[in-house]
PDB file of N, CA and C in Angstrom:
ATOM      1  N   UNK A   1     -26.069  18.015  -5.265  1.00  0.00           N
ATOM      2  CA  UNK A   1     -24.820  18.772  -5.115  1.00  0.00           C
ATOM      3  C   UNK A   1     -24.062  18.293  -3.876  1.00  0.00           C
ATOM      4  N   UNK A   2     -25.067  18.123  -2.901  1.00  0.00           N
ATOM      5  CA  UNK A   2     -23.988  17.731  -1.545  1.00  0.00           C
ATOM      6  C   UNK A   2     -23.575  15.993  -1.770  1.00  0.00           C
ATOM      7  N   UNK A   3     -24.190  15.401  -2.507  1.00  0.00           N
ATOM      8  CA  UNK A   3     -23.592  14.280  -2.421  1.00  0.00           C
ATOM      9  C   UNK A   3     -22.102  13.979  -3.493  1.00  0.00           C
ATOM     10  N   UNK A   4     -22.510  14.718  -4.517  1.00  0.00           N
ATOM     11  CA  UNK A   4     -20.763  14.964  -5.463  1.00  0.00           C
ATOM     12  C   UNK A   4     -20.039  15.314  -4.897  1.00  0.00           C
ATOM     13  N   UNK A   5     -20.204  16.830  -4.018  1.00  0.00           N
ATOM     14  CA  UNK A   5     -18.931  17.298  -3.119  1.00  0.00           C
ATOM     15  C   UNK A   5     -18.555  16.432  -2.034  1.00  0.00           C
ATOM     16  N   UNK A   6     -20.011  15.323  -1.493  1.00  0.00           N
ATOM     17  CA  UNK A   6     -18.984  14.544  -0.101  1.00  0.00           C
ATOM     18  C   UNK A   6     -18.006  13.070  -1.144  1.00  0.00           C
ATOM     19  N   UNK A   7     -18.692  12.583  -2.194  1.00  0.00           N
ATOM     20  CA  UNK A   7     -18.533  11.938  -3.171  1.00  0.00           C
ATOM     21  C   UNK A   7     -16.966  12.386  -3.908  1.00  0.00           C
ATOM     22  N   UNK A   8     -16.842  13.689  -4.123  1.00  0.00           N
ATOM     23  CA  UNK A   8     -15.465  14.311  -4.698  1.00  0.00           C
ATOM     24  C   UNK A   8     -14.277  14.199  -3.487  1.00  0.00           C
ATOM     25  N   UNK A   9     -14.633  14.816  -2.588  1.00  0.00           N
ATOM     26  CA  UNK A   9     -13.795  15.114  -0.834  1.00  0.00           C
ATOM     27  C   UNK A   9     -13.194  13.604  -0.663  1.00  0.00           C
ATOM     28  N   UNK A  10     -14.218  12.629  -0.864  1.00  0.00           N
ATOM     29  CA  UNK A  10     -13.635  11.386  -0.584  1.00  0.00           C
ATOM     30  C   UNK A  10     -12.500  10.682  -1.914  1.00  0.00           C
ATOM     31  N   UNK A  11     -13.200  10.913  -2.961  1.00  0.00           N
ATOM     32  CA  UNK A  11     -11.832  10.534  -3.729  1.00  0.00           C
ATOM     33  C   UNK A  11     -10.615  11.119  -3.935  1.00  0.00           C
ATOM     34  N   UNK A  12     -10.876  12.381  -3.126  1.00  0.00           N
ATOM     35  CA  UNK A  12      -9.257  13.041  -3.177  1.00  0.00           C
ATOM     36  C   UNK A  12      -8.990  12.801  -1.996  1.00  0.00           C
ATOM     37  N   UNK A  13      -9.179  12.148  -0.969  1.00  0.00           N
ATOM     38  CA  UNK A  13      -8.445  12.024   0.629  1.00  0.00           C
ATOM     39  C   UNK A  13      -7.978  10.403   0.208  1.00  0.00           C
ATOM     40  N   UNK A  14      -8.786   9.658  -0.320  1.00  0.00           N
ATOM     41  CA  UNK A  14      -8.535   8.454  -0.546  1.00  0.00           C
ATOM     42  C   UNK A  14      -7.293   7.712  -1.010  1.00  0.00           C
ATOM     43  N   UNK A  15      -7.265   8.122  -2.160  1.00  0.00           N
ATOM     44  CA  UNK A  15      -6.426   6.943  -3.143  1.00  0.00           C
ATOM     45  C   UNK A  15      -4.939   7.254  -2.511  1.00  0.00           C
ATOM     46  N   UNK A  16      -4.567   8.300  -1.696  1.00  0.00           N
ATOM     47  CA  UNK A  16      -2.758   8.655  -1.317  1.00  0.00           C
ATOM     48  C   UNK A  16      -3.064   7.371  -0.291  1.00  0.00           C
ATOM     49  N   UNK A  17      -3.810   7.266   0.613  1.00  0.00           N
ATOM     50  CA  UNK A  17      -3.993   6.466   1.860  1.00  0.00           C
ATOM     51  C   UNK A  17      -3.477   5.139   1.161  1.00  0.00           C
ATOM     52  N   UNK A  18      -5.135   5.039   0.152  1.00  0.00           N
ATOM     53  CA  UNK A  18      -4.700   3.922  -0.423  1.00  0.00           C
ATOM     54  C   UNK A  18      -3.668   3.099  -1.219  1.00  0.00           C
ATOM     55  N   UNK A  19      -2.988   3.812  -1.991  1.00  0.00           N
ATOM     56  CA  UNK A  19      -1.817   3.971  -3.003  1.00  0.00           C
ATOM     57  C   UNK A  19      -0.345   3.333  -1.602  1.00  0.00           C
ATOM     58  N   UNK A  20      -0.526   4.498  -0.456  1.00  0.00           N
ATOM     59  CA  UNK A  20       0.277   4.098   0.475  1.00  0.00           C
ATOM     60  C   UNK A  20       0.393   2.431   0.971  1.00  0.00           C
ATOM     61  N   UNK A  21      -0.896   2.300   1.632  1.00  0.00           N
ATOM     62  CA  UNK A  21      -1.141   0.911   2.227  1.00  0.00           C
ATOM     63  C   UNK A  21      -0.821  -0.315   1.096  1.00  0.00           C
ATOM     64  N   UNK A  22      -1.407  -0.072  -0.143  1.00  0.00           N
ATOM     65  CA  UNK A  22      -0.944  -0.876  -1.185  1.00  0.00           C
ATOM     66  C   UNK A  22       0.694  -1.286  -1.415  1.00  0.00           C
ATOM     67  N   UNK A  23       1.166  -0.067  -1.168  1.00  0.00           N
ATOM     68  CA  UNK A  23       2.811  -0.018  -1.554  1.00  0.00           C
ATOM     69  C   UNK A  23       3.832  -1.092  -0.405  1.00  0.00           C
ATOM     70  N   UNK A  24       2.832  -0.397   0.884  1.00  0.00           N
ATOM     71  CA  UNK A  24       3.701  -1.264   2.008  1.00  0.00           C
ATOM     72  C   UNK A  24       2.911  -2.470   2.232  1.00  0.00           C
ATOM     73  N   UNK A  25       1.588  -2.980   1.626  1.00  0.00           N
ATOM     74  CA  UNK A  25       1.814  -4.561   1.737  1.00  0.00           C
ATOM     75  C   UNK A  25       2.645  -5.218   1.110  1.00  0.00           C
ATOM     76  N   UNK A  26       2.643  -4.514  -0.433  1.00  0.00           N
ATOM     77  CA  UNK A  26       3.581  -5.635  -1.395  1.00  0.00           C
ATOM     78  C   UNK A  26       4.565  -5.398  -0.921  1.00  0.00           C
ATOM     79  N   UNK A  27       5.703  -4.462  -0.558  1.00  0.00           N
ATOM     80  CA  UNK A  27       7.011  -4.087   0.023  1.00  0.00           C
ATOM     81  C   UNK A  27       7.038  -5.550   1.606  1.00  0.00           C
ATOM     82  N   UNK A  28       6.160  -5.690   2.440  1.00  0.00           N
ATOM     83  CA  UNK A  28       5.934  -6.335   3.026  1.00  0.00           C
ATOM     84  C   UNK A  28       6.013  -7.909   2.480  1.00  0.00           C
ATOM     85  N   UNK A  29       5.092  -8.358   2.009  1.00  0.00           N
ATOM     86  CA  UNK A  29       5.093  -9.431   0.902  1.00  0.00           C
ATOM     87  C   UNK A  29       6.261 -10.064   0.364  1.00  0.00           C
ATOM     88  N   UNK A  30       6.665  -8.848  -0.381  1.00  0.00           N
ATOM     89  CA  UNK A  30       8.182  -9.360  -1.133  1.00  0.00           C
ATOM     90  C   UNK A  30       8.979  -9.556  -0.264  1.00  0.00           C
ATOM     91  N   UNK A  31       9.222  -9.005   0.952  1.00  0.00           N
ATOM     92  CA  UNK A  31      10.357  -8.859   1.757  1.00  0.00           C
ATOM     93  C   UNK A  31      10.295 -10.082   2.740  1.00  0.00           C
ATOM     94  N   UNK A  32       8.817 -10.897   2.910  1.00  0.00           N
ATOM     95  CA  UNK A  32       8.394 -12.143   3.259  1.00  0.00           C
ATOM     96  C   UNK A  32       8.982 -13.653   2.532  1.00  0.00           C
ATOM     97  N   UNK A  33       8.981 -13.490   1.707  1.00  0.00           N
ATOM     98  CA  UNK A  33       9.278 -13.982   0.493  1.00  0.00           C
ATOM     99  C   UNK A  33      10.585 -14.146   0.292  1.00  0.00           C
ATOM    100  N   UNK A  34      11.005 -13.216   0.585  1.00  0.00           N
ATOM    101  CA  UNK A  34      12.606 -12.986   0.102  1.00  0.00           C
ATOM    102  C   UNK A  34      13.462 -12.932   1.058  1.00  0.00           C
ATOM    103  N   UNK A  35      12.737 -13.188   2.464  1.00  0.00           N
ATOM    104  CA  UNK A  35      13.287 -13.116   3.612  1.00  0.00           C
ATOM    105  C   UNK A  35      14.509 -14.657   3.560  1.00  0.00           C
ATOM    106  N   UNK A  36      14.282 -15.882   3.267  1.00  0.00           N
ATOM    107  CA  UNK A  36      14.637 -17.025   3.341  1.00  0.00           C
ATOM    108  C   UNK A  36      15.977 -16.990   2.469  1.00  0.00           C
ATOM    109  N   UNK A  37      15.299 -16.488   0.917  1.00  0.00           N
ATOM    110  CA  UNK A  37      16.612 -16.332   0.016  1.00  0.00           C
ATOM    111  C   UNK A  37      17.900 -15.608   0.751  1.00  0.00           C
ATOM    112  N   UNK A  38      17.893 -14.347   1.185  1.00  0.00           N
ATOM    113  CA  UNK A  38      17.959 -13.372   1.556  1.00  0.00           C
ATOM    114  C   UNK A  38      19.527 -13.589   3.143  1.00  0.00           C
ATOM    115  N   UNK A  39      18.408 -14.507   4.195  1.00  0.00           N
ATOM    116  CA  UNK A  39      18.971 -15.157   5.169  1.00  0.00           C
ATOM    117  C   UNK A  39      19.958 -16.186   4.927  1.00  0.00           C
ATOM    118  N   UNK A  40      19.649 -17.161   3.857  1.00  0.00           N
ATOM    119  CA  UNK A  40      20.558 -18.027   3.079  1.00  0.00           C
ATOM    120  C   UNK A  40      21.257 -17.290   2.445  1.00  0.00           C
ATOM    121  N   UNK A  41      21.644 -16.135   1.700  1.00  0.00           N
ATOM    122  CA  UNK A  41      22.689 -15.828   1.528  1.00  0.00           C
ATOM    123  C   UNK A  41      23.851 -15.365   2.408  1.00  0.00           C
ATOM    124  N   UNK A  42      23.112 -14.245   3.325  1.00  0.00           N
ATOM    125  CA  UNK A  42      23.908 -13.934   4.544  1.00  0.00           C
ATOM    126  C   UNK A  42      24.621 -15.024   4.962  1.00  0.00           C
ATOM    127  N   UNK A  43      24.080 -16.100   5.894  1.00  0.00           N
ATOM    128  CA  UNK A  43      24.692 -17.031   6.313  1.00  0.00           C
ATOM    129  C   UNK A  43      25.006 -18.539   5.789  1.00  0.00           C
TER     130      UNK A  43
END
């Protein structure tokens, strides 16, 4: 029993963290990426 509930506790604190960090690497990534296109258009 105590290992489902520390086992449960952790998959509900988890995946928002994770879901988050995921979102702002690729947001990061793309914006790496797209930085050049991006600069070449500006100027």
């Amino acid at each position: 029993m105590e290992f489902k509930r520390k086992f449960g506790r952790r998959k509900e604190t988890k995946p928002t963290k994770g879901l988050l960090l995921i979102v702002l690497l690729v947001i990061a990534i793309v914006l790496w990426f797209k930085a050049e296109s991006i600069l070449a258009s500006l100027f």
